[in-house]
C-alpha atoms as a PDB file:
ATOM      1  CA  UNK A   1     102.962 114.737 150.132  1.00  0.00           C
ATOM      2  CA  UNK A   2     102.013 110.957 150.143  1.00  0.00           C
ATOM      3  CA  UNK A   3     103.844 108.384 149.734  1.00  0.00           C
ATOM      4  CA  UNK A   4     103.356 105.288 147.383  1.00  0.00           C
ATOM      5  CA  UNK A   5     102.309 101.841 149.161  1.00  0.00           C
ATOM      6  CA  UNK A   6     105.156  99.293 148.266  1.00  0.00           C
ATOM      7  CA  UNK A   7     102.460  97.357 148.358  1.00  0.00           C
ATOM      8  CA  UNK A   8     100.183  98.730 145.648  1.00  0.00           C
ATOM      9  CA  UNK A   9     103.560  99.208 143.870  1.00  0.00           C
ATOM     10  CA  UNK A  10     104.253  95.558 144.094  1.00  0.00           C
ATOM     11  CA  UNK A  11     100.928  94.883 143.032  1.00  0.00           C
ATOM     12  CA  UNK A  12     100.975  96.571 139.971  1.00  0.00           C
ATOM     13  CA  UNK A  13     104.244  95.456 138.943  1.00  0.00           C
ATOM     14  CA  UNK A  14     102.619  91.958 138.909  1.00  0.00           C
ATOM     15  CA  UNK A  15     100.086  92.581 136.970  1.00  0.00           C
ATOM     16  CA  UNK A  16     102.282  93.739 134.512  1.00  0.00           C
ATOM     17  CA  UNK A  17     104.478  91.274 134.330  1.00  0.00           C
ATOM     18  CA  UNK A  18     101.538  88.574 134.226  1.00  0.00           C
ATOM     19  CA  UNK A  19      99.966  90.485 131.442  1.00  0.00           C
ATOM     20  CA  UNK A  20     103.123  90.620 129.715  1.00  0.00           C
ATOM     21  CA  UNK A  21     104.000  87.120 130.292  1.00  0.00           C
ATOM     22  CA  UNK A  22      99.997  85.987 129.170  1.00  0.00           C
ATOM     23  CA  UNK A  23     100.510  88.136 125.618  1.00  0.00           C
ATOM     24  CA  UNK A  24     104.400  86.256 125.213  1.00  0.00           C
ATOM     25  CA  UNK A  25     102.608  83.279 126.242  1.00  0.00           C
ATOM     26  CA  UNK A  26      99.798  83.608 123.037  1.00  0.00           C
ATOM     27  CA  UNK A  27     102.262  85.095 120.329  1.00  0.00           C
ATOM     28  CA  UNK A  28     104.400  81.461 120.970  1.00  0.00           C
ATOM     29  CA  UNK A  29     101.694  79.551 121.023  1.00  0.00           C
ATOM     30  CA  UNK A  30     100.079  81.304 117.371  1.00  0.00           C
ATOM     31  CA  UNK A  31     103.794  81.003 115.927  1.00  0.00           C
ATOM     32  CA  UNK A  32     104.112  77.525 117.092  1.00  0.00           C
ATOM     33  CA  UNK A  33     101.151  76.320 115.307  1.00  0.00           C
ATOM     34  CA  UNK A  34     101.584  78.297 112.416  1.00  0.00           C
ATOM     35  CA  UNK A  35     105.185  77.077 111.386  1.00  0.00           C
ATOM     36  CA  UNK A  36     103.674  73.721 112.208  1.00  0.00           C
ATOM     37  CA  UNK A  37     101.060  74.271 109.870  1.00  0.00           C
ATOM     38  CA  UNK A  38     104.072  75.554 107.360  1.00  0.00           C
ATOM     39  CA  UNK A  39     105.646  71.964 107.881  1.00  0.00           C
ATOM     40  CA  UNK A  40     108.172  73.662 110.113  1.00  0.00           C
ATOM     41  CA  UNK A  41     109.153  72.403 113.750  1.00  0.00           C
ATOM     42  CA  UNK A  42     107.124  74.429 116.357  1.00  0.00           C
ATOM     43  CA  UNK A  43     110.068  74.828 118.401  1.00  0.00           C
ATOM     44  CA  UNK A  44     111.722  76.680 116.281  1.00  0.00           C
ATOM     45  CA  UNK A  45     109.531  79.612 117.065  1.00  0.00           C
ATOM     46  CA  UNK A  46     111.585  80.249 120.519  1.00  0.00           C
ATOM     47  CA  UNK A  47     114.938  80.048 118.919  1.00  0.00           C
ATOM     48  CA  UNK A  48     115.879  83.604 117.864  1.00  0.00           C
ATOM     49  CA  UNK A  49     117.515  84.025 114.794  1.00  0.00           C
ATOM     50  CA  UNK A  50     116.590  80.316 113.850  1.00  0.00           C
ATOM     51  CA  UNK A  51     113.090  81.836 113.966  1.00  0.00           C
ATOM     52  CA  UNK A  52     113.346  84.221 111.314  1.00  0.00           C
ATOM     53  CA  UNK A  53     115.516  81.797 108.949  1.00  0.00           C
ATOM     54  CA  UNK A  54     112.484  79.294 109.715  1.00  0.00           C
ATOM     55  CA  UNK A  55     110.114  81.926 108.697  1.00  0.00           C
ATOM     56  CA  UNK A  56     112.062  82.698 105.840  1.00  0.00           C
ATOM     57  CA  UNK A  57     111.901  79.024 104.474  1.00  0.00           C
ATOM     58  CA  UNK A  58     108.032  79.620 104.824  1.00  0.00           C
ATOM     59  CA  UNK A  59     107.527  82.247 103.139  1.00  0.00           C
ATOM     60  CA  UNK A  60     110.087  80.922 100.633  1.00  0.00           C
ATOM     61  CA  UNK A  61     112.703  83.393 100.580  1.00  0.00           C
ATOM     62  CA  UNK A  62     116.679  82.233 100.377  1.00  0.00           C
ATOM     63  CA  UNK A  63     118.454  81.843 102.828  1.00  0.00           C
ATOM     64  CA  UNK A  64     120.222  84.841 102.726  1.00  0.00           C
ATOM     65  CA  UNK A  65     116.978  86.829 103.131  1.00  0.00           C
ATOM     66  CA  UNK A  66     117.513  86.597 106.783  1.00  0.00           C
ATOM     67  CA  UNK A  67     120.238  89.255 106.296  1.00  0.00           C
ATOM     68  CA  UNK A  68     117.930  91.941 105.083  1.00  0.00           C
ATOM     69  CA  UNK A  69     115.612  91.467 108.684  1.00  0.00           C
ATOM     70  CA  UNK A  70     119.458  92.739 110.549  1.00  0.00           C
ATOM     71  CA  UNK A  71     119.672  96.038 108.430  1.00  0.00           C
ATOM     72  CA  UNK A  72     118.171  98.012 110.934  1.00  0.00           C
ATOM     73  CA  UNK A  73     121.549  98.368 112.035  1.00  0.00           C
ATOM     74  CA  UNK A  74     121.751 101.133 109.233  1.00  0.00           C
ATOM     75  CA  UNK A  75     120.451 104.525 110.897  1.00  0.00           C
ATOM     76  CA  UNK A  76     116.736 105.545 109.131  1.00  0.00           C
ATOM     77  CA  UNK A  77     117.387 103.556 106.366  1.00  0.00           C
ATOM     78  CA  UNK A  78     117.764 100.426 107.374  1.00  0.00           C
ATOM     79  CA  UNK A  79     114.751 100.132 109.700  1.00  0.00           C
ATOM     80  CA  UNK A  80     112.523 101.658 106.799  1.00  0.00           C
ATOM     81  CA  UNK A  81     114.267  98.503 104.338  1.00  0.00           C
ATOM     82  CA  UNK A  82     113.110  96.087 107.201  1.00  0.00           C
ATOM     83  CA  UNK A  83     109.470  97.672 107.511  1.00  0.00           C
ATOM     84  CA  UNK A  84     109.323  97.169 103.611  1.00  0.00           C
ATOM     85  CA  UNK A  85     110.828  93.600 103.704  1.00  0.00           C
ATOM     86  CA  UNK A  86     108.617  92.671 106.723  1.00  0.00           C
ATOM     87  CA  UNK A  87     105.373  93.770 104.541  1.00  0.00           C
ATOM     88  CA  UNK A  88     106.337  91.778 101.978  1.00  0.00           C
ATOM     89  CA  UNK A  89     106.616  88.801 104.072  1.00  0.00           C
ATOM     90  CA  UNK A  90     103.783  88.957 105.491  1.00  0.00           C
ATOM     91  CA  UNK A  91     101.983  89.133 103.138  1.00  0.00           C
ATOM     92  CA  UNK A  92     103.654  86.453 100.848  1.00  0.00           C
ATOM     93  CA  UNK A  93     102.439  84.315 104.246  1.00  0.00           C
ATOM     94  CA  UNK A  94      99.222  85.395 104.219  1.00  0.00           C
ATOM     95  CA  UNK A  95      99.514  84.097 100.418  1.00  0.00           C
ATOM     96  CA  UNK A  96     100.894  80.858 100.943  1.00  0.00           C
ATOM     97  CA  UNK A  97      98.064  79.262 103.519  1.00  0.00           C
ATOM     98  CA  UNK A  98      95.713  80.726 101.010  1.00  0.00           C
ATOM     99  CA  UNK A  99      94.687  84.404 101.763  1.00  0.00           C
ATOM    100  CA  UNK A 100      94.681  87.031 100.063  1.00  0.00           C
ATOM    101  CA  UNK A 101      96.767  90.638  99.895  1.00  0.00           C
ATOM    102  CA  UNK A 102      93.807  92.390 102.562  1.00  0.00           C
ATOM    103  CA  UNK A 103      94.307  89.605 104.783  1.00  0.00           C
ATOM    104  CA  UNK A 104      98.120  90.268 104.849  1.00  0.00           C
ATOM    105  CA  UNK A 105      97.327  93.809 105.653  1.00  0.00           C
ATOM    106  CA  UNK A 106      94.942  92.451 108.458  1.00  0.00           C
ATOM    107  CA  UNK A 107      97.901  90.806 109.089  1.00  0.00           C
ATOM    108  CA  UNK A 108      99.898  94.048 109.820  1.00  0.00           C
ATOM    109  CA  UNK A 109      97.350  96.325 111.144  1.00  0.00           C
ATOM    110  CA  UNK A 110      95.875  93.972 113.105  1.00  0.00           C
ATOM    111  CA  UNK A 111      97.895  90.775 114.409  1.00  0.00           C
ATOM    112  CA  UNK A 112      96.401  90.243 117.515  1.00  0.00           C
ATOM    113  CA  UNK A 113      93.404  89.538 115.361  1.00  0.00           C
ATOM    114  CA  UNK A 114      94.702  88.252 112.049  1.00  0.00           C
ATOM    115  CA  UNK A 115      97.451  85.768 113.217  1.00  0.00           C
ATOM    116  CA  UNK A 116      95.139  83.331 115.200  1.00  0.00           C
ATOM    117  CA  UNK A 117      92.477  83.370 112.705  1.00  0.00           C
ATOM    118  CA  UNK A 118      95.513  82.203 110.774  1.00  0.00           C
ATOM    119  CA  UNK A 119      96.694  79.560 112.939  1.00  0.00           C
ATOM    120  CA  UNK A 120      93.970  78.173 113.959  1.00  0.00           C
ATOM    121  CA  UNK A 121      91.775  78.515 110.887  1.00  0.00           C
ATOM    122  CA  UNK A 122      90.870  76.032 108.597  1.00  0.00           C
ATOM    123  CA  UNK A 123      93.564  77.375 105.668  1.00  0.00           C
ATOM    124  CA  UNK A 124      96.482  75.099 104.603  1.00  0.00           C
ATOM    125  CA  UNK A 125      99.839  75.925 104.191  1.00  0.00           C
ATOM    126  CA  UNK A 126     100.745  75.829  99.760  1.00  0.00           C
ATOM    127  CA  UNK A 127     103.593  76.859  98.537  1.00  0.00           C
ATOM    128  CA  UNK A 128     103.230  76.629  95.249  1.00  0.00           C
ATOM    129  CA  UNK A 129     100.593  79.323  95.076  1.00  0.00           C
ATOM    130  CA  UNK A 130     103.314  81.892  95.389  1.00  0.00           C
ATOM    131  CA  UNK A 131     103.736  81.147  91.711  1.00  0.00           C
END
């Protein structure tokens, strides 16, 4: 039986780790500009917790909104009340820089895609077309 180079083991450890560290690099870069776009400090997007009150303020939920995002705690049901709550929100942001409901399921099918287009689009963040 052969053994595994520690080299080529090495190697692809690397590349891992630089492919994960180029996707981190491009989801806080999108959420940067789009809670700057929201009127929100970019930073805020590395904070966690902050974060999700930020994005909460976007979207124009309370404050105590934030609480329903930490009921996954709750076995089964609480990650299906956070899958719910999380479609909601996004698409209630989707709504607010101007898109519409099948652009907030782009949003969740299809992120990678959906998000930039978002941030770096030409749609402005309104909150008063929630009403």
């Amino acid at each position: 039986m052969d053994t595994l180079d520690p080299n080529l083991l090495v190697g692809m450890i690397s590349a891992y780790l630089g492919l994960v560290a180029v996707i981190v690099l491009f989801s806080v870069v999108v959420g940067w500009k789009v809670f700057t776009k929201a009127g929100q400090p970019g930073w805020a997007v590395l904070i966690p917790i902050y974060n999700l009150y930020v994005y909460t303020q976007i979207v124009k939920r309370p404050g105590w909104w934030i609480l329903l995002y930490f009921a996954s705690v709750i076995p089964v049901v609480g990650s299906l009340a956070v899958l719910v709550v999380s479609i909601m929100d996004t698409i209630r942001l989707a709504k607010v820089f101007g898109k519409g409901t099948g652009f907030g399921v782009g949003m969740i099918l299809l992120g990678v895609i959906f998000y930039p287009i978002l941030a770096f689009g030409d749609s402005n963040y309104d909150e008063s077309r929630l009403a």
